[in-house]
PDB file of N, CA and C in Angstrom:
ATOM      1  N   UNK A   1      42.332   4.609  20.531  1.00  0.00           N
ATOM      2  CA  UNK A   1      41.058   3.962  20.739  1.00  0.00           C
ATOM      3  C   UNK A   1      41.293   2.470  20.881  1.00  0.00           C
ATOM      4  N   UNK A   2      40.572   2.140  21.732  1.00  0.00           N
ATOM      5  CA  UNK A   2      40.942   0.387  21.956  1.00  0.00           C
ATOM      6  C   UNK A   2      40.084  -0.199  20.981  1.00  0.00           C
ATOM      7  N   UNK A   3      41.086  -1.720  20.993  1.00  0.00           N
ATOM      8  CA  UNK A   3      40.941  -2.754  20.198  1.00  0.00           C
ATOM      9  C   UNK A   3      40.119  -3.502  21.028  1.00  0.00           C
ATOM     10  N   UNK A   4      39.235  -4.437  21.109  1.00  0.00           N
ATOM     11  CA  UNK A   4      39.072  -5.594  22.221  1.00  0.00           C
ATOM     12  C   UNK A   4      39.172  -7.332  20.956  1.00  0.00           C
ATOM     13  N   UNK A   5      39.816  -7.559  22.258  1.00  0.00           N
ATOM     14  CA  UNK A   5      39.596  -9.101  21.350  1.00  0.00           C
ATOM     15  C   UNK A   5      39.137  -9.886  22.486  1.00  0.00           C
ATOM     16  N   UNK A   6      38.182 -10.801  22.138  1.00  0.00           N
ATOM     17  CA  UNK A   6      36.745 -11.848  22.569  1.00  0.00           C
ATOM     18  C   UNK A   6      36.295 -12.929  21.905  1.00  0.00           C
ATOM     19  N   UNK A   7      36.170 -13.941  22.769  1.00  0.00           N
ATOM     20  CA  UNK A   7      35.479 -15.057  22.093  1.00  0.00           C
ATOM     21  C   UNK A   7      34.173 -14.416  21.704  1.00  0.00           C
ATOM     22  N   UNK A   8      33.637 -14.099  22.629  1.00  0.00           N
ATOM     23  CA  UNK A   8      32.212 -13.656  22.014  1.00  0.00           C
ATOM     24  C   UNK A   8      31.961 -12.285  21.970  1.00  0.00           C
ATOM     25  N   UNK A   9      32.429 -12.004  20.140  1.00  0.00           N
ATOM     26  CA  UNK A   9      32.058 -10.328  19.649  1.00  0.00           C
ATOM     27  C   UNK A   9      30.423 -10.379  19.707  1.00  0.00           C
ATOM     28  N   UNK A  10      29.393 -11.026  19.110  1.00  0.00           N
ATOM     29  CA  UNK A  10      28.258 -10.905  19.481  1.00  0.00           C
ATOM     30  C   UNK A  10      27.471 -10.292  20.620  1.00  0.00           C
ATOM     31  N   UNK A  11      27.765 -11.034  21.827  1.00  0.00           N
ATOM     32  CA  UNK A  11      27.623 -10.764  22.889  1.00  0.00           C
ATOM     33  C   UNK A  11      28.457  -8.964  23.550  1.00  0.00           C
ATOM     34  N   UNK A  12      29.761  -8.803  23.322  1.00  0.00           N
ATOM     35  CA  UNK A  12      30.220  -7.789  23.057  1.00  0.00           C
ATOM     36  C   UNK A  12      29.310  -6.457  22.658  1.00  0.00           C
ATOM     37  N   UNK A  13      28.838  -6.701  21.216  1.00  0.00           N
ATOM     38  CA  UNK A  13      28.074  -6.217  20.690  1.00  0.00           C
ATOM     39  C   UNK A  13      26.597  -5.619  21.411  1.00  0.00           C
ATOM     40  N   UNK A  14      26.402  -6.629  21.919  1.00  0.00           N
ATOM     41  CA  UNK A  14      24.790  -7.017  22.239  1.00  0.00           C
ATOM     42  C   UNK A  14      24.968  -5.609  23.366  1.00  0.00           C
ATOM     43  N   UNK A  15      25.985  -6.122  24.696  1.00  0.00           N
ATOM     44  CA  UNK A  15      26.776  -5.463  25.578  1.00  0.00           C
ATOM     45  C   UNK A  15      26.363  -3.760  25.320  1.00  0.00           C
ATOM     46  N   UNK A  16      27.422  -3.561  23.979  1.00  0.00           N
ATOM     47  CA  UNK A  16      27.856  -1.792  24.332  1.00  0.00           C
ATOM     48  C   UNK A  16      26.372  -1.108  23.253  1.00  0.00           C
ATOM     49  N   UNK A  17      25.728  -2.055  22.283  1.00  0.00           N
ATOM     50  CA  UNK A  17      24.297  -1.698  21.968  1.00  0.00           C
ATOM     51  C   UNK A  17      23.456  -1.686  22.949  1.00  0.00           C
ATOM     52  N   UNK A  18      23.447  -2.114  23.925  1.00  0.00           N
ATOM     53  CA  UNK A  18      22.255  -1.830  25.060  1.00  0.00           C
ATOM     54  C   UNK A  18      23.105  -0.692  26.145  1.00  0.00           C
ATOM     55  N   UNK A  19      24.211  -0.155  26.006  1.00  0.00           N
ATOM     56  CA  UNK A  19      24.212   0.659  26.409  1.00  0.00           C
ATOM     57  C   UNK A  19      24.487   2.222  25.573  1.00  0.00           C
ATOM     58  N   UNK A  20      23.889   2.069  24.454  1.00  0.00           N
ATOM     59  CA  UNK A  20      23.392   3.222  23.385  1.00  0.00           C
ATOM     60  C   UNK A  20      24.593   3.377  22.464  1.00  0.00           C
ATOM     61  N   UNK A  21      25.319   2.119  22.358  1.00  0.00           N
ATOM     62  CA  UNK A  21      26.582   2.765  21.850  1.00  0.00           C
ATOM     63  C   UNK A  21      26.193   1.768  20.546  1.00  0.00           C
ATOM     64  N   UNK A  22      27.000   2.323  18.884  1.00  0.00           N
ATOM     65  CA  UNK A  22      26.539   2.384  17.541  1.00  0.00           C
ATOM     66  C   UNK A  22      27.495   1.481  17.147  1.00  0.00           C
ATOM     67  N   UNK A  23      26.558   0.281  16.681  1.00  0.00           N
ATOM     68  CA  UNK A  23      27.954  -1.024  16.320  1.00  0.00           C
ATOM     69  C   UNK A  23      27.973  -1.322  14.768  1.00  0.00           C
ATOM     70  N   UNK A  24      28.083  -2.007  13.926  1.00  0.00           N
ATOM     71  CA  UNK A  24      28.154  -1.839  13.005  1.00  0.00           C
ATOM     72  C   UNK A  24      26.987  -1.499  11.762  1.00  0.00           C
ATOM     73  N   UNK A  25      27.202   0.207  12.215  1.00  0.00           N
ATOM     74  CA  UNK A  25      26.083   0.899  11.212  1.00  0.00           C
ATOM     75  C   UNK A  25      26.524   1.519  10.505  1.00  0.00           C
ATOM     76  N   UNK A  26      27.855   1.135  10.098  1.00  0.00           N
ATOM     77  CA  UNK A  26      28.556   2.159   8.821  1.00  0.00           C
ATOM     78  C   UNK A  26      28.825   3.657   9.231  1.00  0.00           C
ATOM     79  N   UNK A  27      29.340   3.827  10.655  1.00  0.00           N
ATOM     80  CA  UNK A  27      29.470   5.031  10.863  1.00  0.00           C
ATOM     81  C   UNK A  27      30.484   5.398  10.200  1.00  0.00           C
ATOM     82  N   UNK A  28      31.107   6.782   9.666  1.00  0.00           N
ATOM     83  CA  UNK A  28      32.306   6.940   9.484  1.00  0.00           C
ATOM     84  C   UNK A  28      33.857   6.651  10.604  1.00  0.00           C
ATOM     85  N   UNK A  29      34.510   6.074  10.172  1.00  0.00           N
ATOM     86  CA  UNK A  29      35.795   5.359  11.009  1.00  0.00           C
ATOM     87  C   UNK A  29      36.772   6.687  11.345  1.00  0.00           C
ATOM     88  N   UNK A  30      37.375   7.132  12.256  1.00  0.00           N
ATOM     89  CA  UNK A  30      38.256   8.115  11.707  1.00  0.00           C
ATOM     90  C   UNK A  30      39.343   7.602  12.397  1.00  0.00           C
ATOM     91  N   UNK A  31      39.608   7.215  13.892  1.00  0.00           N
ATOM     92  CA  UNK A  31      40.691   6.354  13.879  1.00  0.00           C
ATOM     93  C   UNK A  31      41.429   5.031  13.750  1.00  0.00           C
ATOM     94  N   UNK A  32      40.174   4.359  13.960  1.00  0.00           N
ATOM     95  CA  UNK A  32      40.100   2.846  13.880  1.00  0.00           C
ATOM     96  C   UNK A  32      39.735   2.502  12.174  1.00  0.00           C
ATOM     97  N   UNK A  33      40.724   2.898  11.126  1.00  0.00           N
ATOM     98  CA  UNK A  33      39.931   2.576   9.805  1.00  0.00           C
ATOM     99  C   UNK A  33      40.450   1.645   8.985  1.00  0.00           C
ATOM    100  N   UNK A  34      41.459   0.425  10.310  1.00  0.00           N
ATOM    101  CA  UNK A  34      41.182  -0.438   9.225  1.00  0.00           C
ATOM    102  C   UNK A  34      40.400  -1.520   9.945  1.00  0.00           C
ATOM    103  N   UNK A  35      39.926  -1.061  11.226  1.00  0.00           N
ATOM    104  CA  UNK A  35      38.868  -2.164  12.012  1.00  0.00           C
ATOM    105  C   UNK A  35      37.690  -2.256  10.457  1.00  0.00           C
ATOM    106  N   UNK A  36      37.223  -3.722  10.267  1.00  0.00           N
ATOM    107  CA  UNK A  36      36.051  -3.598   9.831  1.00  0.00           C
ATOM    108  C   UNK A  36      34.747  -3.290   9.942  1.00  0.00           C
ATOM    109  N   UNK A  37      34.394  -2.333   8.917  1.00  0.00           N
ATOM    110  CA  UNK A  37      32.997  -1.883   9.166  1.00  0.00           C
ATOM    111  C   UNK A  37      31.772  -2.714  10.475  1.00  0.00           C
ATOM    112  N   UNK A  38      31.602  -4.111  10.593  1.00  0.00           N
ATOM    113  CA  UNK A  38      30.492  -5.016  10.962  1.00  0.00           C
ATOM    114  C   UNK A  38      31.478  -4.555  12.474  1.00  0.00           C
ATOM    115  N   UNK A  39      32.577  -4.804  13.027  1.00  0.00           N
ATOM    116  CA  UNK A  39      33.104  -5.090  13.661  1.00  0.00           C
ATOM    117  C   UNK A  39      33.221  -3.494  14.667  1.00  0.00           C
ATOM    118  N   UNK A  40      32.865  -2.500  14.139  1.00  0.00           N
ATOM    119  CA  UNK A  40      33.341  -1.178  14.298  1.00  0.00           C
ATOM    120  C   UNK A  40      31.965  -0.462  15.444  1.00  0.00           C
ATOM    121  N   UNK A  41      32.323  -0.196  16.512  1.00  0.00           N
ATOM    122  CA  UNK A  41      31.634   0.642  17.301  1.00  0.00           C
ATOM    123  C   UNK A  41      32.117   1.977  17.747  1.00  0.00           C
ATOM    124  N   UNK A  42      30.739   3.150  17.506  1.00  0.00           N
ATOM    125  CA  UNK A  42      31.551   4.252  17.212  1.00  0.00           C
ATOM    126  C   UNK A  42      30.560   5.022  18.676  1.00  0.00           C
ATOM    127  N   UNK A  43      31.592   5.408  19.389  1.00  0.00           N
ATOM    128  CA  UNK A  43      30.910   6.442  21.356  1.00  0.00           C
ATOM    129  C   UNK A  43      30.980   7.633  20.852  1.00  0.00           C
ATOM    130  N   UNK A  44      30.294   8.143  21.465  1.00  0.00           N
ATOM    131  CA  UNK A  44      30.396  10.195  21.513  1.00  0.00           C
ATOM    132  C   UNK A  44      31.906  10.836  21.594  1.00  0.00           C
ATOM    133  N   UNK A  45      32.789   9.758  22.302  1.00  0.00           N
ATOM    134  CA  UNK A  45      34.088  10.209  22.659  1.00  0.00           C
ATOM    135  C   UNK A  45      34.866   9.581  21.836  1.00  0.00           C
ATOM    136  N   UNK A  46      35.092   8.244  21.187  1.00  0.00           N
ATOM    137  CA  UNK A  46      35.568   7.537  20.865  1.00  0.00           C
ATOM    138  C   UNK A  46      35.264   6.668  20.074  1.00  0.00           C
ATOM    139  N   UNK A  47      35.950   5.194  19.903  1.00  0.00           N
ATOM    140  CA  UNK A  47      36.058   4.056  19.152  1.00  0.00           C
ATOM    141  C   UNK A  47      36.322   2.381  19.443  1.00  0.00           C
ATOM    142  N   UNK A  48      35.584   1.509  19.297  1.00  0.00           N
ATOM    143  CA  UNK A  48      36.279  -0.001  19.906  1.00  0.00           C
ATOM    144  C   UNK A  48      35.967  -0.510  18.538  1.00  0.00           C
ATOM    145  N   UNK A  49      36.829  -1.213  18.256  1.00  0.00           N
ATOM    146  CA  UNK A  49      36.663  -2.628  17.156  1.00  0.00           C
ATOM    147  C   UNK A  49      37.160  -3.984  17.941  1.00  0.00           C
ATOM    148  N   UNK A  50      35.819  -4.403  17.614  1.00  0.00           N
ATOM    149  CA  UNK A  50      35.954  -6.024  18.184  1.00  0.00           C
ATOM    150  C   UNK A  50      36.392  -6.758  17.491  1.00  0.00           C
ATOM    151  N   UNK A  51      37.706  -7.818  17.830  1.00  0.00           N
ATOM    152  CA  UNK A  51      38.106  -8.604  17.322  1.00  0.00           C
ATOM    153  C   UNK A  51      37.927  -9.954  17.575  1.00  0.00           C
ATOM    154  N   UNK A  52      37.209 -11.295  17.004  1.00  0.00           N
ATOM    155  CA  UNK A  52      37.345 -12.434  16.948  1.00  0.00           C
ATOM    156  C   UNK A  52      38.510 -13.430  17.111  1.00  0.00           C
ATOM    157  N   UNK A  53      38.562 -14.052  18.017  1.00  0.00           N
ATOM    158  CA  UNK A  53      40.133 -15.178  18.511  1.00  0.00           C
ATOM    159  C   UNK A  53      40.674 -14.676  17.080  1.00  0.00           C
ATOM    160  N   UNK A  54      39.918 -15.334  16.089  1.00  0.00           N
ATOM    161  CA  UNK A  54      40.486 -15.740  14.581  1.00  0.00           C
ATOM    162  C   UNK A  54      40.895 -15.064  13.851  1.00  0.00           C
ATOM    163  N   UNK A  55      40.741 -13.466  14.021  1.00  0.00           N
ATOM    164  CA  UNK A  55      40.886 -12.276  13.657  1.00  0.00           C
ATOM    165  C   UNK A  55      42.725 -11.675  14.409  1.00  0.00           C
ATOM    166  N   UNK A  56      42.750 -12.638  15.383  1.00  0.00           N
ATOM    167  CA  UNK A  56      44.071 -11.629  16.396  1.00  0.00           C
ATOM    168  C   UNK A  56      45.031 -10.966  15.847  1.00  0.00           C
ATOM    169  N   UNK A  57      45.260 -11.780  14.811  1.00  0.00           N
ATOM    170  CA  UNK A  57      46.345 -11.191  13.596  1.00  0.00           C
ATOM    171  C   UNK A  57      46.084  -9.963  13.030  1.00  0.00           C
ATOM    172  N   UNK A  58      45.114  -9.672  12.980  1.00  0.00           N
ATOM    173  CA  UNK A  58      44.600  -8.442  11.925  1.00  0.00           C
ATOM    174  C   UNK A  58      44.631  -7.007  12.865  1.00  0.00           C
ATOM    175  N   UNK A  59      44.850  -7.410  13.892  1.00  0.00           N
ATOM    176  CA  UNK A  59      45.007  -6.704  15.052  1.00  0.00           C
ATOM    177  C   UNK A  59      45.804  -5.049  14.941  1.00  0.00           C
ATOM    178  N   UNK A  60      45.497  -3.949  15.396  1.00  0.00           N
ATOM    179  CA  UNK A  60      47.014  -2.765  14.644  1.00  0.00           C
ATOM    180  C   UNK A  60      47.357  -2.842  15.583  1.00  0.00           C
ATOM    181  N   UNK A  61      47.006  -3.282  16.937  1.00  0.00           N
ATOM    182  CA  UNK A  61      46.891  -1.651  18.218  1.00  0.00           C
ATOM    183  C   UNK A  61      48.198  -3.045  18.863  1.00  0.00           C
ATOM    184  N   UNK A  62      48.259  -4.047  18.927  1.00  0.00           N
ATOM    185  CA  UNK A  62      49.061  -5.065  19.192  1.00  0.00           C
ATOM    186  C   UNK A  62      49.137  -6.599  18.518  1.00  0.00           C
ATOM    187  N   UNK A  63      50.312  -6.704  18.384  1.00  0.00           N
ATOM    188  CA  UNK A  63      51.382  -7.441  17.154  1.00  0.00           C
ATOM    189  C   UNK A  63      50.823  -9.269  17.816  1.00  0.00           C
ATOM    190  N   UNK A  64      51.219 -10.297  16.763  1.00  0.00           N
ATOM    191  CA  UNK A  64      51.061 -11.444  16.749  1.00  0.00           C
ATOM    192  C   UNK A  64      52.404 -11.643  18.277  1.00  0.00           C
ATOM    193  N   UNK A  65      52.975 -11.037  18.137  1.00  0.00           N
ATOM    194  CA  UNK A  65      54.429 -11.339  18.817  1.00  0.00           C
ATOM    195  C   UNK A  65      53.829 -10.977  20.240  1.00  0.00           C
ATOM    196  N   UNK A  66      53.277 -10.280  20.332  1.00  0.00           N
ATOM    197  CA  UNK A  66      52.698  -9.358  22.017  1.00  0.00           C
ATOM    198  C   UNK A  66      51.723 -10.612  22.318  1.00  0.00           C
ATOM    199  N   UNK A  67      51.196 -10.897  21.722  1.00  0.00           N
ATOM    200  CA  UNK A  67      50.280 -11.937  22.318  1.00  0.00           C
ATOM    201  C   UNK A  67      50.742 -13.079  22.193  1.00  0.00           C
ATOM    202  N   UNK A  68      51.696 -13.489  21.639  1.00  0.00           N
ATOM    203  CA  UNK A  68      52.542 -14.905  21.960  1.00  0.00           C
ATOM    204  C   UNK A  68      53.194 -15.082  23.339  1.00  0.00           C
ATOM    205  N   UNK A  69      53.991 -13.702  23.403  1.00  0.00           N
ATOM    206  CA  UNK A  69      54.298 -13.468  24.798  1.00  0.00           C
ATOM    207  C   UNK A  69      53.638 -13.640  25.927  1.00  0.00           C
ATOM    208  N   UNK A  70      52.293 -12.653  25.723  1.00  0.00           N
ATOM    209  CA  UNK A  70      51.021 -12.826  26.778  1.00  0.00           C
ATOM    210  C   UNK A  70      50.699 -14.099  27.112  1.00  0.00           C
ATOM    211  N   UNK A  71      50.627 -14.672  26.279  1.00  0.00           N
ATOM    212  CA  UNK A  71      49.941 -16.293  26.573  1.00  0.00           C
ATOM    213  C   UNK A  71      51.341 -17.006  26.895  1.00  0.00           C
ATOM    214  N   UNK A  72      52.708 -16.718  26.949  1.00  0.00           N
ATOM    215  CA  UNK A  72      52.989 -17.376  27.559  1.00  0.00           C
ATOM    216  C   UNK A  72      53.763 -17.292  28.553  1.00  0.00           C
ATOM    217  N   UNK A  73      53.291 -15.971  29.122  1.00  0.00           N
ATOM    218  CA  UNK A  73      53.422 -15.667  30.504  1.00  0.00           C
ATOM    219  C   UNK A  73      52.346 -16.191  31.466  1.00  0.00           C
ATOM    220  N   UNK A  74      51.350 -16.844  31.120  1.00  0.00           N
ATOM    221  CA  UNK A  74      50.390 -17.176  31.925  1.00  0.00           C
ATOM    222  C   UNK A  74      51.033 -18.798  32.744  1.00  0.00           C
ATOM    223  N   UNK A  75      50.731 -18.874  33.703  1.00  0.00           N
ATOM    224  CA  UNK A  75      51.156 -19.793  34.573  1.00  0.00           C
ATOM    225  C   UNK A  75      50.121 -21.295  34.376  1.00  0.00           C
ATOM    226  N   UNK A  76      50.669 -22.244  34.232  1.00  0.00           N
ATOM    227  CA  UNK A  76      49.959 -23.323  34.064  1.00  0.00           C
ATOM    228  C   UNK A  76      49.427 -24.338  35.233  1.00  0.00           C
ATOM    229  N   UNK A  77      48.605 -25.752  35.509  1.00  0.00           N
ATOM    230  CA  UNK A  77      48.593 -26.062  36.629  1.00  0.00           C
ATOM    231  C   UNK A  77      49.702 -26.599  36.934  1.00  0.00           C
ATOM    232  N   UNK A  78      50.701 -27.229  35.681  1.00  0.00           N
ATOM    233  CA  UNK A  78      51.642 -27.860  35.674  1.00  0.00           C
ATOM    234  C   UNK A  78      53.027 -27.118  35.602  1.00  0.00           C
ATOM    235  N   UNK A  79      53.139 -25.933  36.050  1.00  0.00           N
ATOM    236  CA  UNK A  79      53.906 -25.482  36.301  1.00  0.00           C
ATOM    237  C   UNK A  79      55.251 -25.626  37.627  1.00  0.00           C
ATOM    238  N   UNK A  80      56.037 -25.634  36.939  1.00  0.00           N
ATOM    239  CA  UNK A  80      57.283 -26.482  38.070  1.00  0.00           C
ATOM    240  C   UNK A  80      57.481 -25.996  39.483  1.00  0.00           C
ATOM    241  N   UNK A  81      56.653 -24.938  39.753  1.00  0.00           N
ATOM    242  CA  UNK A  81      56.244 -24.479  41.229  1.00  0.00           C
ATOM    243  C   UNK A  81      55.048 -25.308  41.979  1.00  0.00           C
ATOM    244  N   UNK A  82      54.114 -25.696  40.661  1.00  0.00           N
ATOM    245  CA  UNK A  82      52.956 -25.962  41.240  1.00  0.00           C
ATOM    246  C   UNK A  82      53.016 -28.021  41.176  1.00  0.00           C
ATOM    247  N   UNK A  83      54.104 -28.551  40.881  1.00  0.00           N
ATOM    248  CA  UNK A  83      54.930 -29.982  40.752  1.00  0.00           C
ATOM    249  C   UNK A  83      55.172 -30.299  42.124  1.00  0.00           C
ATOM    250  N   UNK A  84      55.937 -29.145  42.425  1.00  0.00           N
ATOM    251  CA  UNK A  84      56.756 -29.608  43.347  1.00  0.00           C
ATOM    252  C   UNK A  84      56.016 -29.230  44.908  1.00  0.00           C
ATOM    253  N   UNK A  85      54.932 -28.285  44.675  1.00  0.00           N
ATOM    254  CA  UNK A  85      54.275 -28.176  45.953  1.00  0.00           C
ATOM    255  C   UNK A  85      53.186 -29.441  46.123  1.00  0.00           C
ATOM    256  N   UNK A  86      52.593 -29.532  44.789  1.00  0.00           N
ATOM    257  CA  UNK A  86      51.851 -30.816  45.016  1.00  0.00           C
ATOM    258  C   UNK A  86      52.387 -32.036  45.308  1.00  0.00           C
ATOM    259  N   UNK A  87      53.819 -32.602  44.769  1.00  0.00           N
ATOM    260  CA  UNK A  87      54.917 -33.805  45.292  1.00  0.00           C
ATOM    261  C   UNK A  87      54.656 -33.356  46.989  1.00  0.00           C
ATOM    262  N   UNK A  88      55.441 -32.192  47.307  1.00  0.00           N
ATOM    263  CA  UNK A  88      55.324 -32.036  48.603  1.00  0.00           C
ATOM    264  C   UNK A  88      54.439 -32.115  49.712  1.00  0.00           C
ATOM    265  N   UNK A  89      53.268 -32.166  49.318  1.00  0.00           N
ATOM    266  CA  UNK A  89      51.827 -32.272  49.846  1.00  0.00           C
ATOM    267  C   UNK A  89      51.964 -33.765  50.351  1.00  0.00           C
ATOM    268  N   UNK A  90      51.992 -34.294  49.054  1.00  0.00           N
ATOM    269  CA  UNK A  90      51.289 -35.944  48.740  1.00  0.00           C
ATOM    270  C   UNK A  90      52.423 -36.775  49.863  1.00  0.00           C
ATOM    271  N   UNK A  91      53.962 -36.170  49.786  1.00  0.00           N
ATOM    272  CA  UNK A  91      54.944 -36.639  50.684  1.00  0.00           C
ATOM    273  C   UNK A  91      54.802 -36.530  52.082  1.00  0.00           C
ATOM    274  N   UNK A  92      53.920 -35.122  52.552  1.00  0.00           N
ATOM    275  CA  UNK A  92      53.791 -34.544  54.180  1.00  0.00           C
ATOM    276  C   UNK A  92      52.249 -35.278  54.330  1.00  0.00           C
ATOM    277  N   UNK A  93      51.130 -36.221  53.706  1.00  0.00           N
ATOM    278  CA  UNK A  93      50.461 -36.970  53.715  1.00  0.00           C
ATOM    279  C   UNK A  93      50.604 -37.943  54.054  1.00  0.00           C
ATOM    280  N   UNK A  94      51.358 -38.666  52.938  1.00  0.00           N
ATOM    281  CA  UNK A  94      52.380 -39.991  53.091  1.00  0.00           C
ATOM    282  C   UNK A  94      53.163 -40.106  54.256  1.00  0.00           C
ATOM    283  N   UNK A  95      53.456 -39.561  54.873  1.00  0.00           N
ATOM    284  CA  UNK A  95      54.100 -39.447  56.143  1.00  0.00           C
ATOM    285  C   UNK A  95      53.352 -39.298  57.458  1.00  0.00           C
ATOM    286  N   UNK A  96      52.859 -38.648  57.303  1.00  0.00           N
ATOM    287  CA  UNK A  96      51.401 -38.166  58.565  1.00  0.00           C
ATOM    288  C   UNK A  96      50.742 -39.207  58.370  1.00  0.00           C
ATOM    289  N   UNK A  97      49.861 -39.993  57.327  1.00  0.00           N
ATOM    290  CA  UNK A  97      49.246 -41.382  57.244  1.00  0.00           C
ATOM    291  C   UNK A  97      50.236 -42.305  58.322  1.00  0.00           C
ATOM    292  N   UNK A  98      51.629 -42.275  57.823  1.00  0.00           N
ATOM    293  CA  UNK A  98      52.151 -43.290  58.736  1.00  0.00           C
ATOM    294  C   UNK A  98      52.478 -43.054  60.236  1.00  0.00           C
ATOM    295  N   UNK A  99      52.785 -42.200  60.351  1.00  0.00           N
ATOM    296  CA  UNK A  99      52.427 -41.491  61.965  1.00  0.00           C
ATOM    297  C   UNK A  99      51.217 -41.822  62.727  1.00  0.00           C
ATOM    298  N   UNK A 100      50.569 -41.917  61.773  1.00  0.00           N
ATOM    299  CA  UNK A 100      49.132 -41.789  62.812  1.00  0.00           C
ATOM    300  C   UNK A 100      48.693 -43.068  62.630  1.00  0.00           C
ATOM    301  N   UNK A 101      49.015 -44.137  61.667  1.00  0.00           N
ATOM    302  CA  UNK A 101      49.001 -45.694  61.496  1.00  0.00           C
ATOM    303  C   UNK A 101      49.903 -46.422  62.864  1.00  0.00           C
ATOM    304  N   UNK A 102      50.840 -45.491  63.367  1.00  0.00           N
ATOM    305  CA  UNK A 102      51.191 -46.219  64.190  1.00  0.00           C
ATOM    306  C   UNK A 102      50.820 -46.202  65.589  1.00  0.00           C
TER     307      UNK A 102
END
């Protein structure tokens, strides 16, 4: 059963309650039991516990280490691909300005 983690569990909440699904009403847990009760939404088929940024740690379904990784596989603007295409830009500018100055 999935975990979700979200800035906004509220909204989350708000989300899978308007679509008939049971969020924290003390249902009985059967796979998700150490998600917390408030946090715990229980489907006809299944289970989600929402997790808070601040919560990530408390996480079962994936480790502090998996999401260190994740985040830093994400590509930045300043990434040394994205340096050197922008140098390259500003240089094939710089050049074309003077071309056409003359």
């Amino acid at each position: 059963m999935p975990e979700v983690l979200t800035k906004y569990p509220e909204s989350m909440v708000y989300i899978l309650e308007s679509a008939g699904v049971k969020c924290g009403t003390g249902t009985k847990q059967q796979i998700l039991v150490d998600c917390p009760p408030k946090d715990f939404c229980s489907l006809p088929l299944g289970e989600i516990c929402i997790y808070r940024l601040k919560d990530a740690t408390s996480m079962t379904q994936i480790s502090a280490a998996e999401l260190n990784d994740a985040f830093n596989q994400v590509p930045t603007i300043y990434s040394d691909i994205n340096v050197l295409l922008l140098m390259l830009s500003c240089l094939f500018g710089l050049i074309f300005g003077l071309l056409l100055r003359k």
